[in-house]
Protein backbone atom coordinates (compact mmCIF):
# COMPACT_ATOMS: atom_id res chain seq x y z
CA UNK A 1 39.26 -43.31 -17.18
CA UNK A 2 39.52 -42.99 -13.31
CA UNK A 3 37.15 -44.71 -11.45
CA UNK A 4 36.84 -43.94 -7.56
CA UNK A 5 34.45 -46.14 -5.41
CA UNK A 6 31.85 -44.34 -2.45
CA UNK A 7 31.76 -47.35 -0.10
CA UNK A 8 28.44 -45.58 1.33
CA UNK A 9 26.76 -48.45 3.49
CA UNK A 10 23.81 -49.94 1.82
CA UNK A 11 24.46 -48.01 -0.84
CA UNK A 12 27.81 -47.97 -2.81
CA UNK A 13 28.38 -46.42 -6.59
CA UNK A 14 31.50 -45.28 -8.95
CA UNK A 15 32.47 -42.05 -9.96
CA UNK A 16 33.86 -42.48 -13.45
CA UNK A 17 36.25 -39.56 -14.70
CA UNK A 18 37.50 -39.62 -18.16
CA UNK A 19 36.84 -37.80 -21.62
CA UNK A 20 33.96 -38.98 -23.63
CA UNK A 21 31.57 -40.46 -21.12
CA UNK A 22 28.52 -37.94 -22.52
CA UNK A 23 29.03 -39.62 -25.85
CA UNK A 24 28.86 -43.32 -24.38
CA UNK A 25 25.85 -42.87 -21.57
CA UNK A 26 23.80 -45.00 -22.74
CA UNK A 27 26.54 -47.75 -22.32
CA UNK A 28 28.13 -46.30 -19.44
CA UNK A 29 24.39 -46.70 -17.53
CA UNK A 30 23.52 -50.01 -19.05
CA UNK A 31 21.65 -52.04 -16.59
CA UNK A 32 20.20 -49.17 -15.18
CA UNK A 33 18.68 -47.53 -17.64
CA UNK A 34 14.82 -50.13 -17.77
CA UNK A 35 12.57 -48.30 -19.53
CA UNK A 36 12.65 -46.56 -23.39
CA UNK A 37 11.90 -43.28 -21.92
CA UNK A 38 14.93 -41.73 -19.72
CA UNK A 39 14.05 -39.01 -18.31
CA UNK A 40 16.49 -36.43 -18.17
CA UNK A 41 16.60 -32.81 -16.19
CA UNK A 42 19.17 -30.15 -17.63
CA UNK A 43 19.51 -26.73 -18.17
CA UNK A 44 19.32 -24.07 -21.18
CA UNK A 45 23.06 -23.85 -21.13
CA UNK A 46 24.07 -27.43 -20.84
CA UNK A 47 21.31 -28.48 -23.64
CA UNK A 48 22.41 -26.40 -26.02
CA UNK A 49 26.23 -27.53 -25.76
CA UNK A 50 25.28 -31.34 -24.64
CA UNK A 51 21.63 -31.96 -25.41
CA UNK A 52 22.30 -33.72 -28.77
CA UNK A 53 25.45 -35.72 -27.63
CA UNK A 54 23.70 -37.08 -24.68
CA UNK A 55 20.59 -37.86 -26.55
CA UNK A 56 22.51 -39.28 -29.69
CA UNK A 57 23.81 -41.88 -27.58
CA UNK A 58 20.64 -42.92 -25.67
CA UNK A 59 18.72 -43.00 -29.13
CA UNK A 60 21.08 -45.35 -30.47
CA UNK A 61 20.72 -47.70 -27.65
CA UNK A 62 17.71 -47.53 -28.27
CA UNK A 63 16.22 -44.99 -25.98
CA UNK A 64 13.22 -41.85 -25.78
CA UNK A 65 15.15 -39.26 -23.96
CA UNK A 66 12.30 -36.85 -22.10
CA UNK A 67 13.82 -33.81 -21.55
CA UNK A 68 13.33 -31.16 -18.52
CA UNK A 69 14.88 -27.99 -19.46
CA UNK A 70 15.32 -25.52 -16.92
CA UNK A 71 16.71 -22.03 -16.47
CA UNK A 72 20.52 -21.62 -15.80
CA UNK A 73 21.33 -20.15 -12.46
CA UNK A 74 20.73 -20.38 -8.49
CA UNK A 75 17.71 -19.17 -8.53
CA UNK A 76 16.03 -22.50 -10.08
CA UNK A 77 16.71 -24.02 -6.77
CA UNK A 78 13.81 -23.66 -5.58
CA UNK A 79 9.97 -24.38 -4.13
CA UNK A 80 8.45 -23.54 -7.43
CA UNK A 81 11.25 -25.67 -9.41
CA UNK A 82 11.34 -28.48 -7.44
CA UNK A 83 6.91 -28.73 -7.46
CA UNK A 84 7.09 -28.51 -10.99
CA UNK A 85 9.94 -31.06 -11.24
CA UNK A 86 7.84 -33.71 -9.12
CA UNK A 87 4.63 -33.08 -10.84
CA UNK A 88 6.68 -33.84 -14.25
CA UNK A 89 8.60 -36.96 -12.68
CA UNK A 90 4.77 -38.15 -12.11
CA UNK A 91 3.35 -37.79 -14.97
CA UNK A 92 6.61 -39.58 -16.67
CA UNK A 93 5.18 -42.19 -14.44
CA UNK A 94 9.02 -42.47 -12.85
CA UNK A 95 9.24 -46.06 -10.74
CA UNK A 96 11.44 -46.37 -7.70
CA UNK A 97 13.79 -48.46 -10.05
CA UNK A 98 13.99 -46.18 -12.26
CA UNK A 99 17.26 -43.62 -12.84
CA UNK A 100 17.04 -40.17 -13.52
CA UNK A 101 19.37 -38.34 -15.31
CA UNK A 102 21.04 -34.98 -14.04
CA UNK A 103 23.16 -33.00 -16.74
CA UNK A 104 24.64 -30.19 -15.49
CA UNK A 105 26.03 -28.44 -12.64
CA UNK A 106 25.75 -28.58 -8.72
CA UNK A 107 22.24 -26.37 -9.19
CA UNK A 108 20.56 -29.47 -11.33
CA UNK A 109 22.46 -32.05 -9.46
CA UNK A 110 20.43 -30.60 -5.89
CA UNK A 111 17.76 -29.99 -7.07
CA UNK A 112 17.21 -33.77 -9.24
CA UNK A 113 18.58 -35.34 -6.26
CA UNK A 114 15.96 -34.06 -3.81
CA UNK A 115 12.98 -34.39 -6.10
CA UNK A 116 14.33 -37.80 -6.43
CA UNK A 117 14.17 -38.40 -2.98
CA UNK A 118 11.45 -37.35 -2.36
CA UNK A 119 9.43 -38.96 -5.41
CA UNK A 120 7.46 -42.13 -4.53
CA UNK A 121 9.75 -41.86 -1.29
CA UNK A 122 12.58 -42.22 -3.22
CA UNK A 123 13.77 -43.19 -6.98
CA UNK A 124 17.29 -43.22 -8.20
CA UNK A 125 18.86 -40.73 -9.79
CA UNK A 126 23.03 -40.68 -12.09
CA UNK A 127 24.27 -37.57 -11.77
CA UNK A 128 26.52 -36.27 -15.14
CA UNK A 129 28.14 -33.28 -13.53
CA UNK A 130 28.86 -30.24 -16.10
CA UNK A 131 31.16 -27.84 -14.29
CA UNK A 132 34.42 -28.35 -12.46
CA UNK A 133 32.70 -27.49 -8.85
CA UNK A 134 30.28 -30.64 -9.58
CA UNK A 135 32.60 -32.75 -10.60
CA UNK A 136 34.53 -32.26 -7.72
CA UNK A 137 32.44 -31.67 -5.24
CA UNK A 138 28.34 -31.57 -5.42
CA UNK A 139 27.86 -34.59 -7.36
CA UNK A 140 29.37 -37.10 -4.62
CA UNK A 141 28.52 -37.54 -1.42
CA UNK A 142 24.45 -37.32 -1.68
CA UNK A 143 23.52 -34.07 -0.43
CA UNK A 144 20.81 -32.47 -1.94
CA UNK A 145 18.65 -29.30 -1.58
CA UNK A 146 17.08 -25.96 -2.57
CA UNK A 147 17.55 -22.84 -1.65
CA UNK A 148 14.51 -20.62 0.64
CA UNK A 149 14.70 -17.28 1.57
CA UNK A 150 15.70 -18.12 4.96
CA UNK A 151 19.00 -19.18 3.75
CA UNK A 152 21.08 -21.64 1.06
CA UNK A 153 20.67 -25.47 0.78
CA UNK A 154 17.94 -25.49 4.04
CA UNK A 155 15.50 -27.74 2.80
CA UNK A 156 17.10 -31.42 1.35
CA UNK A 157 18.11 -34.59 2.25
CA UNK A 158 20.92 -37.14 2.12
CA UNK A 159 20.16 -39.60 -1.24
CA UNK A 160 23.41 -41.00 -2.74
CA UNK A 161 23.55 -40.73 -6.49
CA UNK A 162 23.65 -44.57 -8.34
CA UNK A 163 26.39 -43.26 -10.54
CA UNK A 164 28.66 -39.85 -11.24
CA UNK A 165 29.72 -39.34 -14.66
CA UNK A 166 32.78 -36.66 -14.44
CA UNK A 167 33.37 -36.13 -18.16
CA UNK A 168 36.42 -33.42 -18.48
CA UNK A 169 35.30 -32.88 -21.59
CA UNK A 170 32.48 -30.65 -20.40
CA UNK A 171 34.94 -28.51 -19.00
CA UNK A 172 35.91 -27.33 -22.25
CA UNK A 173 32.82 -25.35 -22.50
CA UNK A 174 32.74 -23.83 -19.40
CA UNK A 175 33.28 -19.86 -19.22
CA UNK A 176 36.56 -19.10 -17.52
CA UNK A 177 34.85 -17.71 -14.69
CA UNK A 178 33.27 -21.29 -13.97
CA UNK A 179 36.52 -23.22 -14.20
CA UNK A 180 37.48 -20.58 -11.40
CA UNK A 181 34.54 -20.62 -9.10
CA UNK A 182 34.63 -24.78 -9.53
CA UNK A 183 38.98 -24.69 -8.61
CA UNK A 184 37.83 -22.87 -5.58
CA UNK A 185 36.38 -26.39 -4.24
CA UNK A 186 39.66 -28.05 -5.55
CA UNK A 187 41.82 -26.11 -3.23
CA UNK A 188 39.86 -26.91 -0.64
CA UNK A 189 40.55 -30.34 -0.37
CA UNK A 190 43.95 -29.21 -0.13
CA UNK A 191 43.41 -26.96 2.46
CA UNK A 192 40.95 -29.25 5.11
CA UNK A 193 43.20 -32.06 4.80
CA UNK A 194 46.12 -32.58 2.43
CA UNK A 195 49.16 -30.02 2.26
CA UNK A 196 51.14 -31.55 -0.62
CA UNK A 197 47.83 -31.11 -2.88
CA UNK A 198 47.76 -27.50 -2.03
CA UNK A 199 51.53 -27.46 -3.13
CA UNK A 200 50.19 -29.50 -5.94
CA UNK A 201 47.83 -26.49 -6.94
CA UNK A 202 50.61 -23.70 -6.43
CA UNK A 203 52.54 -25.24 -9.26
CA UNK A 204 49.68 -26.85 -11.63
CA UNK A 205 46.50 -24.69 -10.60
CA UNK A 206 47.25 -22.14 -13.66
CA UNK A 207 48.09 -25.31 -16.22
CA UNK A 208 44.98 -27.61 -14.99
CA UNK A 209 42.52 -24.18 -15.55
CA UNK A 210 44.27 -23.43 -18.95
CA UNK A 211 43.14 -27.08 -19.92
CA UNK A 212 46.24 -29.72 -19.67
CA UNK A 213 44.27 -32.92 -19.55
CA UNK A 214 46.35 -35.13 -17.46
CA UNK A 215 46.16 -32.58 -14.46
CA UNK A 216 42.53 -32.11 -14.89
CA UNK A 217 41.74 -35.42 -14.59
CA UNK A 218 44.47 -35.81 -11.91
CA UNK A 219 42.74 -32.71 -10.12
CA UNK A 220 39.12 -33.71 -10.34
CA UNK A 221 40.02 -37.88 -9.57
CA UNK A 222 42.05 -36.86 -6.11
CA UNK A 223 39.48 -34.20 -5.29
CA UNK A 224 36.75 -37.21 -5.33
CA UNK A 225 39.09 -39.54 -3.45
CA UNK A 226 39.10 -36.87 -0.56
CA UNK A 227 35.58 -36.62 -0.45
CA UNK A 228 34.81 -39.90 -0.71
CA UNK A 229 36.90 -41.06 2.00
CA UNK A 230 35.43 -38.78 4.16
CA UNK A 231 31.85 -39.17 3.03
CA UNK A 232 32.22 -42.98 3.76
CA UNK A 233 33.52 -42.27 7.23
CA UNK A 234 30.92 -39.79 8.09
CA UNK A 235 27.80 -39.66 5.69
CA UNK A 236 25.35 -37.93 7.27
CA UNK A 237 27.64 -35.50 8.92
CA UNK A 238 27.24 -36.66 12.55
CA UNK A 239 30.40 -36.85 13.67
CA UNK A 240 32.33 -34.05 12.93
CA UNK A 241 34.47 -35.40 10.07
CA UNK A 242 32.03 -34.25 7.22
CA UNK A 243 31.84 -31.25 8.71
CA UNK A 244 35.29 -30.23 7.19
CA UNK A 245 34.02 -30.45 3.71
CA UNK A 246 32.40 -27.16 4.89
CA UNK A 247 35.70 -24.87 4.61
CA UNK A 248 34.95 -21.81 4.07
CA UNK A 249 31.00 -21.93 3.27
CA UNK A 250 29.65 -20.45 6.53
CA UNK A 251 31.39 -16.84 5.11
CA UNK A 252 30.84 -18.25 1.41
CA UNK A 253 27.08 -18.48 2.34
CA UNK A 254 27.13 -15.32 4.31
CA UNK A 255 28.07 -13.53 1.07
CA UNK A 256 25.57 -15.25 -1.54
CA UNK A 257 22.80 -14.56 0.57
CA UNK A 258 24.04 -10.49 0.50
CA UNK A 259 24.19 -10.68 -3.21
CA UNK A 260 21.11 -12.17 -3.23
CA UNK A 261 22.31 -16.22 -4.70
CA UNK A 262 22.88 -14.50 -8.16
CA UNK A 263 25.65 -14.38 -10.51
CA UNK A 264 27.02 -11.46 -8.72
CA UNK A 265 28.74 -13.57 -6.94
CA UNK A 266 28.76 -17.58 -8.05
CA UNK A 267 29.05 -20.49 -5.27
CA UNK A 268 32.59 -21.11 -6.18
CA UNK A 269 33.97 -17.46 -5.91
CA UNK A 270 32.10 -16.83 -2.40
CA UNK A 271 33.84 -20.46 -1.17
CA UNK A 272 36.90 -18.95 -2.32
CA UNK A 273 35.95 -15.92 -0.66
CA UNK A 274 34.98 -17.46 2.74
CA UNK A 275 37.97 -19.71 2.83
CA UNK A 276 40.64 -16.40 2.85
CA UNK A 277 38.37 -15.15 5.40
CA UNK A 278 38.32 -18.51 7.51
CA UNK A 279 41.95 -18.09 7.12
CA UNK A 280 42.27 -14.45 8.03
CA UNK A 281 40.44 -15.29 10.97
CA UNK A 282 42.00 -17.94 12.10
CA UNK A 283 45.21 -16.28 12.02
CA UNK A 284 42.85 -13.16 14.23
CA UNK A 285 42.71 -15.88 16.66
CA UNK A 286 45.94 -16.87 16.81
CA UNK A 287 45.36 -20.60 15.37
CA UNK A 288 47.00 -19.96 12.07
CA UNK A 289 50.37 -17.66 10.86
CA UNK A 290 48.56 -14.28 8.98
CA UNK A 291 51.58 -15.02 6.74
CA UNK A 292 49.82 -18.44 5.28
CA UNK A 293 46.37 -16.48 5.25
CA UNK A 294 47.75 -14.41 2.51
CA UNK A 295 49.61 -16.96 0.68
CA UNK A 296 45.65 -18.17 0.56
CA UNK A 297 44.60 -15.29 -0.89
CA UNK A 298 47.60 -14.66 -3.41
CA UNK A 299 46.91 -17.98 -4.65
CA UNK A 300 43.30 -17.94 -5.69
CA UNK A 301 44.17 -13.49 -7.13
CA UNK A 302 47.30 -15.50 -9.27
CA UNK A 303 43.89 -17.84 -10.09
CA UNK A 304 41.93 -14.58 -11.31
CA UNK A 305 39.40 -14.22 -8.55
CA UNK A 306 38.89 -11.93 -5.62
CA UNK A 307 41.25 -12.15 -3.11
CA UNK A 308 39.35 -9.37 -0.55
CA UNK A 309 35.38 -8.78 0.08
CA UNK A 310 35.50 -5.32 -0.19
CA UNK A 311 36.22 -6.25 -4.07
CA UNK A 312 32.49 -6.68 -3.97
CA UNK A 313 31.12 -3.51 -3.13
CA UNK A 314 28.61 -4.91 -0.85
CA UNK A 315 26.58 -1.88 0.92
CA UNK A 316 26.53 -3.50 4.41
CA UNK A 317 28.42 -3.91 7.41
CA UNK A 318 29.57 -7.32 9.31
CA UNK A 319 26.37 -7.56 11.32
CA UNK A 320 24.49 -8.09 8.52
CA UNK A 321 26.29 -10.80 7.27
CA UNK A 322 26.71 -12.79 10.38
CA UNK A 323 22.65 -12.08 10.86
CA UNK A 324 22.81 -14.34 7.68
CA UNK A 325 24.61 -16.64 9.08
CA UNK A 326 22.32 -17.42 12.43
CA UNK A 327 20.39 -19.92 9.43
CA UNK A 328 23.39 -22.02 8.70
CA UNK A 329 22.66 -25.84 8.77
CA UNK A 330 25.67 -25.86 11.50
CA UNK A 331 23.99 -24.53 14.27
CA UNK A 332 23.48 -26.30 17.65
CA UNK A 333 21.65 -25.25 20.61
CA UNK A 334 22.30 -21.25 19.41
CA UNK A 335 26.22 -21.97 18.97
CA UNK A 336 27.72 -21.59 15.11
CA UNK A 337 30.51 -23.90 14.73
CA UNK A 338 33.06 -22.11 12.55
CA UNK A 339 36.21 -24.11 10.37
CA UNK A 340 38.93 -22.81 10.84
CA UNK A 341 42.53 -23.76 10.28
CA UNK A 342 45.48 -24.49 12.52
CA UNK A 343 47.74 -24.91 9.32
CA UNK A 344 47.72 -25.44 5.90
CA UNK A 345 46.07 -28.95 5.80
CA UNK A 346 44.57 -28.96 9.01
CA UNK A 347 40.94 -27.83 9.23
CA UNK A 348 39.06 -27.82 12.63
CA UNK A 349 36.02 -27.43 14.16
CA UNK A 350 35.47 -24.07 16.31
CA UNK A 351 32.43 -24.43 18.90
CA UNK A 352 33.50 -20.93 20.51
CA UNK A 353 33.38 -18.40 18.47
CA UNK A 354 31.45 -14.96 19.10
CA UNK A 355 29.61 -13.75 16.19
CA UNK A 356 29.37 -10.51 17.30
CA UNK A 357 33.68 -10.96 16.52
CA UNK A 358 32.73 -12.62 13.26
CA UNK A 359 31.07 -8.83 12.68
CA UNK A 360 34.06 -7.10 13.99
CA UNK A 361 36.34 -8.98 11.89
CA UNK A 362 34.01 -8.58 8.86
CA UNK A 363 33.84 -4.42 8.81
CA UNK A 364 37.92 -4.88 8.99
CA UNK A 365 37.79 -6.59 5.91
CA UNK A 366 35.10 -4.70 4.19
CA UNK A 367 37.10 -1.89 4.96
CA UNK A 368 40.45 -3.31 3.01
């Protein structure tokens, strides 16, 4: 087992990654778990393959799991979801000290996280991430949120986890299409900040998805050293530096909000998706060689995903998704700050870009 600290201020926790941890939760949260009841918010998919581990373990420690079992899919973050979640975490009678439990992916990690924040001003929460992308990515660094119509992730707030629980065992179970749409958020690490682990990911992408062990763990445990670092340096994204983390989800976003945040097209895939096109564009503004842009794009098509937007058949033009864009959480004073890259490795912060290029750019590649 790999264990990576989050020196957050105040605040600090582990992420654990190793095989197994689902069967030992109950010991891997002793001390924190105070009461008999635990409650516990999940999915229908992630019950059904991990309901009765999880709970085997708690009821032999001697535990009353109290389950919350949600619909899979995007569209559970939200108002309605997160009212109903608080009004249950009430009448569990849930104390500030206590932990709740999230099993599953990024969708029941934000959504958990803010009704725990937000619950008697603030309880704690463990997050057991499900799917690559939340091991990786969503379940560290404390942002949480739900989804409005205005736009994705719009309404949250920062509230570190007390523990992650990466168990690569759970990735076993995941459709292929999830292992993809979660190695998108791998790369990216590799892409904002770290060359040799993009190199890394040209020659063991294919074996980590397939299921190798070692370079899963070795995958998902430098992924959350990345993000950790730079959550520790920057945890409420004021200076700049967690901004990076953002590669590629200002397109990515763009595109889910199109297809309407529905398994059309899944978080992962339109991060994928928005990180070609940061790349593509970058290289339209002469940061970044169009030649590295497409060894991008080859990279996540040799992966099995979509390597071009027009893929998608979307029935609109680039105006429309840049008018989706005008409610991402980056804006300041009317300016969109874009990420784009000066090399592979080297993300940085764009404060003057002109959407109405963003558009222009966007019918070109709608048009591929």
């Amino acid at each position: 087992m790999a264990v990576i600290p989050v020196d957050i201020a105040g605040r600090p926790y582990e992420v654990r990654v190793g095989t197994g941890l689902l069967e030992t939760v109950a010991q891997q949260c002793a001390g924190r778990l105070r009461k008999k009841r635990v409650p516990i918010v999940t999915d229908e998919r992630v019950h059904a393959a991990w309901g009765n581990v999880v709970e085997a373990s708690l009821v032999a420690a001697g535990h009353e799991p109290a389950w919350r079992i949600l619909p899979a899919g995007e569209a559970t973050k939200s108002w309605d979801q997160l009212a109903a979640l608080v009004d249950w975490l009430l009448a569990e009678e849930v104390e500030r000290g206590d932990h709740i439990l999230a099993l599953g992916g990024g969708v029941i990690g934000d959504l958990t996280g803010f009704a725990a924040s937000i619950v008697k001003r603030g309880c704690n929460f463990i997050q057991l991430p499900t799917t690559l992308l939340a091991q990786v990515d969503s379940s560290v660094g404390g942002k949480t949120a739900i989804n409005t119509p205005a736009g994705k992730n719009l309404v949250g707030a920062f509230h570190q986890p007390a523990l992650v629980l990466a168990d690569l065992a759970a990735l076993d179970t995941l459709p292929r299409r999830e292992l993809q749409a979660g190695y998108a958020e791998v790369v990216k690490y590799g892409l904002l900040g770290d060359a040799a682990f993009f190199d890394w990911c040209e020659a063991h992408g294919a074996a980590m998805l397939a299921g190798d062990p070692a370079l899963r763990e070795y995958a998902v445990s430098r992924s959350v050293e990345a993000k950790a670092k730079i959550v520790k340096a920057d945890e409420r994204e004021t200076l700049g530096l967690r901004a990076l983390l953002n590669l590629g989800h200002t397109f990515g976003h763009a595109l889910e909000a199109q297809t309407g945040f529905s398994d059309r097209l899944l978080h992962g895939e339109g991060v994928a998706l928005g990180m070609v096109l940061a790349a593509r564009y970058s290289a339209r503004r002469g940061h970044f060689p169009a030649a590295q842009a497409e060894r991008i794009a080859r990279h996540f098509a040799d992966a099995g995903m979509i390597g071009n937007i027009s893929a998608l058949g979307l029935n609109c033009d680039g105006a429309a998704l840049t008018a989706h864009m005008l409610h991402d959480k980056k804006m300041d004073a009317g300016t969109l700050p874009f990420l784009l890259l000066n090399a592979i490795g080297e993300a940085f912060l764009a404060k003057d870009v002109e959407l109405a290029d963003v558009a222009a750019f966007l019918d070109q590649e709608l048009a591929r």
